[in-house]
PDB file of N, CA and C in Angstrom:
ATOM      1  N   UNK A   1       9.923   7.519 -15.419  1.00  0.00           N
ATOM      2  CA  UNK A   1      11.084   7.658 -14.567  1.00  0.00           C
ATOM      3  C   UNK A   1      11.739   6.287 -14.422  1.00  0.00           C
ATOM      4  N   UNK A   2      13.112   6.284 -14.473  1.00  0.00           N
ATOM      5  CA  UNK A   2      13.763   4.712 -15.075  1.00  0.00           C
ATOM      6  C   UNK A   2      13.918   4.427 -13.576  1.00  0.00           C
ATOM      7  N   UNK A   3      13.431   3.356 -12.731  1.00  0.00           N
ATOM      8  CA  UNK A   3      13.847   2.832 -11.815  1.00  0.00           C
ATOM      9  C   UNK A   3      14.558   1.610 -11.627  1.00  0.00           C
ATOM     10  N   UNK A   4      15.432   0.841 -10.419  1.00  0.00           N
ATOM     11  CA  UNK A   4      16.060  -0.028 -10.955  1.00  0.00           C
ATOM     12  C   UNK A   4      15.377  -0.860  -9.967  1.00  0.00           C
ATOM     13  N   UNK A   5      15.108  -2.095  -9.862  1.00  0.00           N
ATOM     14  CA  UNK A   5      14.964  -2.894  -9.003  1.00  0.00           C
ATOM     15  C   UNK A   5      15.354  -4.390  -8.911  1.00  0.00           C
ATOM     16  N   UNK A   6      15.749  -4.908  -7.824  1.00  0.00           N
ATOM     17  CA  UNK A   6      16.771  -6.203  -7.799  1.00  0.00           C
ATOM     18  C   UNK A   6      15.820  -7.017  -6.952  1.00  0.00           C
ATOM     19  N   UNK A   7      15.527  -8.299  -7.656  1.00  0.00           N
ATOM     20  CA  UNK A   7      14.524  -9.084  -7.269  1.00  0.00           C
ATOM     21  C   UNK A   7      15.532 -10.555  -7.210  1.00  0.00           C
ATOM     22  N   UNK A   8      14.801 -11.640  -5.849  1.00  0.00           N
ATOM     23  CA  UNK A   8      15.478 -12.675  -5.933  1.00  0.00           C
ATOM     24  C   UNK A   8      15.849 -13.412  -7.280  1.00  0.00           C
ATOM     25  N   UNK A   9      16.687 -14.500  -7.517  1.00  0.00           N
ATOM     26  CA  UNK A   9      16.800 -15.033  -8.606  1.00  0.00           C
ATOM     27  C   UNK A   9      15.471 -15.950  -8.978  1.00  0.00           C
ATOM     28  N   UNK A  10      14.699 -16.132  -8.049  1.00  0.00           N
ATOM     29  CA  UNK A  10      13.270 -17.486  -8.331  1.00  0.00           C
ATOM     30  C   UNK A  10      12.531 -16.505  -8.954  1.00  0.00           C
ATOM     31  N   UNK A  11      12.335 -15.176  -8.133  1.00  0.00           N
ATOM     32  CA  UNK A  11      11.232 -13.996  -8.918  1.00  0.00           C
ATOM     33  C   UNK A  11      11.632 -13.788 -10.094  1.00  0.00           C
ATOM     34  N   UNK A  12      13.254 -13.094 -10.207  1.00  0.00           N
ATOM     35  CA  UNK A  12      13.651 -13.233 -11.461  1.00  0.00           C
ATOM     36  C   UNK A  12      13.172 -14.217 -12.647  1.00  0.00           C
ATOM     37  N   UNK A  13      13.284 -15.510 -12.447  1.00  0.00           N
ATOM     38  CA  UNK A  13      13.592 -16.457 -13.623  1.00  0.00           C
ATOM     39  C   UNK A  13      11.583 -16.609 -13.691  1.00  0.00           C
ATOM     40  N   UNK A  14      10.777 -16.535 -13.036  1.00  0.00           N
ATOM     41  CA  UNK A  14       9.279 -16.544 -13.038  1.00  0.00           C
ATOM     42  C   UNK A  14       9.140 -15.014 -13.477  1.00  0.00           C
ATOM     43  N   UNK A  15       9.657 -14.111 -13.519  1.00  0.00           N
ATOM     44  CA  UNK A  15       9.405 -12.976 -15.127  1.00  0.00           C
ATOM     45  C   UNK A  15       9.401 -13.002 -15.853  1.00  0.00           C
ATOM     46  N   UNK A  16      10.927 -13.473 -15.872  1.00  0.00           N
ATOM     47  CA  UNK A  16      11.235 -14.189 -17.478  1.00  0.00           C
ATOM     48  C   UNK A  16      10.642 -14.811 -17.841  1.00  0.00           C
ATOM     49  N   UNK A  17       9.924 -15.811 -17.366  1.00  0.00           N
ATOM     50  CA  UNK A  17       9.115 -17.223 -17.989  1.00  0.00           C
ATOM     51  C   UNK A  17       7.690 -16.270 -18.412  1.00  0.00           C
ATOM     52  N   UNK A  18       6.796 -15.555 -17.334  1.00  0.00           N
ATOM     53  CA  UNK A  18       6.062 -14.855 -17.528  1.00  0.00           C
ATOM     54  C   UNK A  18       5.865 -14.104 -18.790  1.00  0.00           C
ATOM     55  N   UNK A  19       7.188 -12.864 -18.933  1.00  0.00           N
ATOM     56  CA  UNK A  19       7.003 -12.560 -20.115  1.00  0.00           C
ATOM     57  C   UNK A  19       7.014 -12.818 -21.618  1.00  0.00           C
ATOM     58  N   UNK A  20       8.003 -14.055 -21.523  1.00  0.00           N
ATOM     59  CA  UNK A  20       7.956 -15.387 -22.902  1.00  0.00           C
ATOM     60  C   UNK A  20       6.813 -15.375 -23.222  1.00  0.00           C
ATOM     61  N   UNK A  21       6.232 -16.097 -22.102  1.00  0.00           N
ATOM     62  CA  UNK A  21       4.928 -16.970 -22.222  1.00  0.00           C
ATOM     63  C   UNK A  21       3.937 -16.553 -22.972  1.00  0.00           C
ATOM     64  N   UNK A  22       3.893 -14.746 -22.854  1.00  0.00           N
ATOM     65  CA  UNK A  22       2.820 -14.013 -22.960  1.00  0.00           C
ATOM     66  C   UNK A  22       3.165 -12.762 -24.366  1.00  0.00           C
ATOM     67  N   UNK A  23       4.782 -12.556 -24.126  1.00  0.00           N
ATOM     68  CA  UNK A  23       4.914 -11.852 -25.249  1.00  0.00           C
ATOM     69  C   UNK A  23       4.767 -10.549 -24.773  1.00  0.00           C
ATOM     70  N   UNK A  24       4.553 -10.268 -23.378  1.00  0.00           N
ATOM     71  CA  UNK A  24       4.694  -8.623 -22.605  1.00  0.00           C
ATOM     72  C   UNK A  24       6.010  -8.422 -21.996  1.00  0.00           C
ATOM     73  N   UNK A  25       6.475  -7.652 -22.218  1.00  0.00           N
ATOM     74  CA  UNK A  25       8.203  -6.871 -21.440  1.00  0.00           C
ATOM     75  C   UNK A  25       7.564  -7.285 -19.636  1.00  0.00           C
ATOM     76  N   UNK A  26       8.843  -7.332 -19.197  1.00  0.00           N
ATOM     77  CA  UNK A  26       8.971  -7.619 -18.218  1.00  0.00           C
ATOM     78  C   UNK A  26       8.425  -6.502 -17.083  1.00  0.00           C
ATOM     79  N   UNK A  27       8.693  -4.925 -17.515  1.00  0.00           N
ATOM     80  CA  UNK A  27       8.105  -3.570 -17.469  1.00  0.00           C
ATOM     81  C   UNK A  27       7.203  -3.950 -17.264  1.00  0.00           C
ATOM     82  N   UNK A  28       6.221  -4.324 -18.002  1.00  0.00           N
ATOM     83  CA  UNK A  28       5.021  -4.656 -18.700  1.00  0.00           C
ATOM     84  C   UNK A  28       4.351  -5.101 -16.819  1.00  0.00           C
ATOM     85  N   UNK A  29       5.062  -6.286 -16.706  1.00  0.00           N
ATOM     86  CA  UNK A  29       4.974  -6.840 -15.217  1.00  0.00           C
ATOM     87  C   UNK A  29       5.113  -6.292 -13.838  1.00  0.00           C
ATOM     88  N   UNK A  30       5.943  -5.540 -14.210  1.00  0.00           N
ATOM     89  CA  UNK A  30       6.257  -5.014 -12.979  1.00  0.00           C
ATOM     90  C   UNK A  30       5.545  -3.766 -12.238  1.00  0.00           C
ATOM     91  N   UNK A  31       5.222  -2.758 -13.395  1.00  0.00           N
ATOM     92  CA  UNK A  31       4.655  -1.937 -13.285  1.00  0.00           C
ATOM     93  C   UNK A  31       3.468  -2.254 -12.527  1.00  0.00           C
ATOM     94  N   UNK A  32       2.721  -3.577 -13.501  1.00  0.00           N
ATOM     95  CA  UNK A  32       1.096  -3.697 -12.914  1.00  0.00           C
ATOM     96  C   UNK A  32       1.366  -4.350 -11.626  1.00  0.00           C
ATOM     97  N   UNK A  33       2.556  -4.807 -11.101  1.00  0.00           N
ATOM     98  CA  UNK A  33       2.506  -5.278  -9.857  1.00  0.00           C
ATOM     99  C   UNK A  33       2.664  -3.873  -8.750  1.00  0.00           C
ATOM    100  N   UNK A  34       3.008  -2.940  -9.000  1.00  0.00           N
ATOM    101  CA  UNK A  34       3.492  -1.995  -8.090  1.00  0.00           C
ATOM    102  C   UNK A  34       2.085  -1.311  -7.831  1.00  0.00           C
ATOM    103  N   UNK A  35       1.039  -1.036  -9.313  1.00  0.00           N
ATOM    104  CA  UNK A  35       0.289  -0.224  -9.274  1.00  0.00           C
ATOM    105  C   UNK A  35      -0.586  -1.034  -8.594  1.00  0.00           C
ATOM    106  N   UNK A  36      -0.651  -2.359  -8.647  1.00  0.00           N
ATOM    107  CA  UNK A  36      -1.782  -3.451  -7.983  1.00  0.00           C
ATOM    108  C   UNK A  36      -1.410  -2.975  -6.472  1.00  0.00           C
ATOM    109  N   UNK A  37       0.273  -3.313  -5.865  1.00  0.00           N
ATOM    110  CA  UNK A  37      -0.483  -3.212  -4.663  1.00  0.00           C
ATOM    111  C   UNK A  37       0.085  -2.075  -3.824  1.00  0.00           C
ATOM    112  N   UNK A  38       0.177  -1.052  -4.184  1.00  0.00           N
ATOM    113  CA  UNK A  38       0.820   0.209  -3.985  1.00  0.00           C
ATOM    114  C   UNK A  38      -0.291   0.934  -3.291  1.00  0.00           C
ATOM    115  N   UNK A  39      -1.791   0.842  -3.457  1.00  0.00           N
ATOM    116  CA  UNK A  39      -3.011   1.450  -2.525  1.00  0.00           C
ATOM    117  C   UNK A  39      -2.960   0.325  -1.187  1.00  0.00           C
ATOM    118  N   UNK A  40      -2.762  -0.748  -1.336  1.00  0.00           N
ATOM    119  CA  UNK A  40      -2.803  -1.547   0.128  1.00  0.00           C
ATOM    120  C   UNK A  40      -1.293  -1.136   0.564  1.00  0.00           C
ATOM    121  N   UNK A  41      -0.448  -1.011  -0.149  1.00  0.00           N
ATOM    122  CA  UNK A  41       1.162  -0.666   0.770  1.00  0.00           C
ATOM    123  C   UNK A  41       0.626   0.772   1.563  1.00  0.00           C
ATOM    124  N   UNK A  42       0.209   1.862   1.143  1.00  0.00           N
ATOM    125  CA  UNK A  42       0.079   2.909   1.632  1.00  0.00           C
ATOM    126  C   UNK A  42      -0.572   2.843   2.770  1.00  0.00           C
ATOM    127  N   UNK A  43      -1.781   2.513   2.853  1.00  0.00           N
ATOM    128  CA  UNK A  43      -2.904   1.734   3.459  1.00  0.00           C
ATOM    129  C   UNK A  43      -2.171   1.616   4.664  1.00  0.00           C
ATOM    130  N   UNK A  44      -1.474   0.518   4.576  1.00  0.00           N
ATOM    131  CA  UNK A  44      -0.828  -0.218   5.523  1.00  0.00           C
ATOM    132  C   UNK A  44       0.506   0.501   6.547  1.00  0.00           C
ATOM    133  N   UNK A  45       1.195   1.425   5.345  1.00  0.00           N
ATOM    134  CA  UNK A  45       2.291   2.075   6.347  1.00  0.00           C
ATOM    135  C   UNK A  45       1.557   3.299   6.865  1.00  0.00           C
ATOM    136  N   UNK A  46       0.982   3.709   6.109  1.00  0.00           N
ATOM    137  CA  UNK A  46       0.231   5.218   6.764  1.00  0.00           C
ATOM    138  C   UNK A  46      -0.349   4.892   8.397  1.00  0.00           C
ATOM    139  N   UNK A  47      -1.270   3.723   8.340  1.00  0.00           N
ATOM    140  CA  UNK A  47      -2.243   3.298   9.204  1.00  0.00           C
ATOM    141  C   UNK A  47      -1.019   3.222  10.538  1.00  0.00           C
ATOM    142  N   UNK A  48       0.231   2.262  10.326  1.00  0.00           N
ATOM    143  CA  UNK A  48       1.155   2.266  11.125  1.00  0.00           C
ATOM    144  C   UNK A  48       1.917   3.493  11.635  1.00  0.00           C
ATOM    145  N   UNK A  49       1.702   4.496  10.772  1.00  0.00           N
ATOM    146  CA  UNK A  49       2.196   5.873  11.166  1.00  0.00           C
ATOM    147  C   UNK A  49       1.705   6.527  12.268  1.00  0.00           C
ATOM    148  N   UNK A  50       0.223   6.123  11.474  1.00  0.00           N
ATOM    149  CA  UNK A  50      -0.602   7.305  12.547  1.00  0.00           C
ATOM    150  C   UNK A  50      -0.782   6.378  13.917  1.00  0.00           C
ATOM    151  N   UNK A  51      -0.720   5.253  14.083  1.00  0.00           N
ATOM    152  CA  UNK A  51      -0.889   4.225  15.031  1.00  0.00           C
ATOM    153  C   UNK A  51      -0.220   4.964  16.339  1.00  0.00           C
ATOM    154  N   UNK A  52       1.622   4.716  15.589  1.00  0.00           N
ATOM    155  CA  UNK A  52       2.352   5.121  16.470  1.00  0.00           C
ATOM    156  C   UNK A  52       2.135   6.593  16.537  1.00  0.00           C
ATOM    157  N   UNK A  53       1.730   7.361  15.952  1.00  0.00           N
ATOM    158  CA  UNK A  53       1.188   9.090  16.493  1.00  0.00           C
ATOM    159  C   UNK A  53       0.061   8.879  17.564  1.00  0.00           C
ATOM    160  N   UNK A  54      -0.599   7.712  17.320  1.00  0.00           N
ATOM    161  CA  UNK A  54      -1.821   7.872  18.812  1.00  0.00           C
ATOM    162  C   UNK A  54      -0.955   7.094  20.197  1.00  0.00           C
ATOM    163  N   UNK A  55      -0.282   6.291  19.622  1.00  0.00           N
ATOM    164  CA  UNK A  55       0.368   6.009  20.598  1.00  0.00           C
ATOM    165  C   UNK A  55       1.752   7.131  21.820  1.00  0.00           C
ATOM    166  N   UNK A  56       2.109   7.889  20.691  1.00  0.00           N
ATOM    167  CA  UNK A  56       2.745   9.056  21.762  1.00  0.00           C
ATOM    168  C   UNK A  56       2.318  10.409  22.084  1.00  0.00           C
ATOM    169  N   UNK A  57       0.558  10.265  22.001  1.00  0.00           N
ATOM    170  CA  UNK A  57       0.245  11.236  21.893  1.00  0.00           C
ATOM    171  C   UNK A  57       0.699  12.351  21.536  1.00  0.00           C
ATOM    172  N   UNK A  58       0.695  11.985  19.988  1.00  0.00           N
ATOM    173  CA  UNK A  58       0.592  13.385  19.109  1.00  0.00           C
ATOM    174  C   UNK A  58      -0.617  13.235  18.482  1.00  0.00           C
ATOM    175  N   UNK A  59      -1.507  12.540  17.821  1.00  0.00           N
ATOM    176  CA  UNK A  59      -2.377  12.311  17.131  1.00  0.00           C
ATOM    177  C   UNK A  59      -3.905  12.430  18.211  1.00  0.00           C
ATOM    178  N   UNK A  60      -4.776  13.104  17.469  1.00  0.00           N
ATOM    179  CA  UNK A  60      -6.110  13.260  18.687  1.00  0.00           C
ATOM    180  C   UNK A  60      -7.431  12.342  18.370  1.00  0.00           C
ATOM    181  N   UNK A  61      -7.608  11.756  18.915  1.00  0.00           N
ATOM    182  CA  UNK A  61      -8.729  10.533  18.614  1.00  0.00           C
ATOM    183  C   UNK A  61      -9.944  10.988  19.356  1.00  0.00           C
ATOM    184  N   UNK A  62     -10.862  10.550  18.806  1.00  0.00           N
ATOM    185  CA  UNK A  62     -12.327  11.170  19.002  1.00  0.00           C
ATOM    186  C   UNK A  62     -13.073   9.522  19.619  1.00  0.00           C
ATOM    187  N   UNK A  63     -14.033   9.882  20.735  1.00  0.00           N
ATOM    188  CA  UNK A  63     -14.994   8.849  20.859  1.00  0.00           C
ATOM    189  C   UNK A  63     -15.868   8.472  19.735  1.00  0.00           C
ATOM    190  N   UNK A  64     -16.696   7.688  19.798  1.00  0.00           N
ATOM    191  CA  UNK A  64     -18.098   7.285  19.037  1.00  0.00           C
ATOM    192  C   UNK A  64     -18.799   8.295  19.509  1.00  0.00           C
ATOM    193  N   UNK A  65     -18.995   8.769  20.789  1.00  0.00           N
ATOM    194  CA  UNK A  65     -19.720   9.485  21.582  1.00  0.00           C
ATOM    195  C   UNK A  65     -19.524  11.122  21.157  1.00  0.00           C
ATOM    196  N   UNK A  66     -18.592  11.476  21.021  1.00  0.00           N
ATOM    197  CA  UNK A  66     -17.840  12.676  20.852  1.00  0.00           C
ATOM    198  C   UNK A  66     -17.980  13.028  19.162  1.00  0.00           C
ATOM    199  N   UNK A  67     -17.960  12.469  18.438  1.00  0.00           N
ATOM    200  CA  UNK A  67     -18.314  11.922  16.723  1.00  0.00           C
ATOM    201  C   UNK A  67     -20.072  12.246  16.640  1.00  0.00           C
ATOM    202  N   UNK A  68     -20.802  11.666  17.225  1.00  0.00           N
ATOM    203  CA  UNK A  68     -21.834  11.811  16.930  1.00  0.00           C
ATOM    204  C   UNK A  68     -22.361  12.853  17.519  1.00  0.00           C
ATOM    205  N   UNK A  69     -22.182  13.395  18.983  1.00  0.00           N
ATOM    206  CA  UNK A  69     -22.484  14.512  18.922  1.00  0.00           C
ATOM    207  C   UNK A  69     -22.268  15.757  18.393  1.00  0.00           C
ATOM    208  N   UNK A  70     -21.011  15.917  17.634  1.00  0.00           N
ATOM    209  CA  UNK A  70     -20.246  17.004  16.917  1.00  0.00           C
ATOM    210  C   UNK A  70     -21.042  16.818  15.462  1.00  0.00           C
ATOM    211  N   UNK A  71     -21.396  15.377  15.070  1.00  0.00           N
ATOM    212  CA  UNK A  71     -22.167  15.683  13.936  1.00  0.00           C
ATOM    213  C   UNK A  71     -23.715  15.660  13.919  1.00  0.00           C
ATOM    214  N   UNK A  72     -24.069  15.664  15.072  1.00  0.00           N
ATOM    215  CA  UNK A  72     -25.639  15.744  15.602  1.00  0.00           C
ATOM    216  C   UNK A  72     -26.473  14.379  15.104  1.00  0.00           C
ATOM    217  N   UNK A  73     -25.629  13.098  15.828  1.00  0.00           N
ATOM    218  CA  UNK A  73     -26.252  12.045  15.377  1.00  0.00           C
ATOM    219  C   UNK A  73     -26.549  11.532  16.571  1.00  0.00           C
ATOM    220  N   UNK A  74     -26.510  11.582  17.505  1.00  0.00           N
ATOM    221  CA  UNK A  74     -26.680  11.488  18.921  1.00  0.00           C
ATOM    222  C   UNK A  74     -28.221  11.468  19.099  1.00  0.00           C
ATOM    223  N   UNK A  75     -28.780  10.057  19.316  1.00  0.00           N
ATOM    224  CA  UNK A  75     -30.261   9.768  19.244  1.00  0.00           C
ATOM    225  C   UNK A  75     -30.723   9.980  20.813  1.00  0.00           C
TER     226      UNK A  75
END
């Protein structure tokens, strides 16, 4: 899927140099940067999602206490 993306001119011209250097498309770069940190981006906005869901109570949070007894770990 062709996406477009507009990066400062310093990122820009450190691709370019990148992909010279190495002889990989710039694609080549970008891709492995998205797929690198695309599990911590999610990570990170999801976590903020649900944050603000516990925060206006919509989201239901469980004790330690309440956890272990529901899974019968309660010593």
């Amino acid at each position: 899927m062709p996406t477009s993306v507009r990066l400062p001119a310093e990122a820009e011209q450190r691709l370019n140099d990148l992909a010279a250097a190495t002889g990989r498309t710039k694609a080549f770069y970008i891709k492995e940067a998205i797929l690198d940190q695309l599990d911590e981006m999610e990570n990170v906005y999801l976590a903020e999602s649900t944050l603000e869901r516990i925060r206006k109570g919509r989201e239901k949070t469980y004790t330690l206490d309440e956890v272990e007894k529901d899974l019968d770990l309660a010593g």
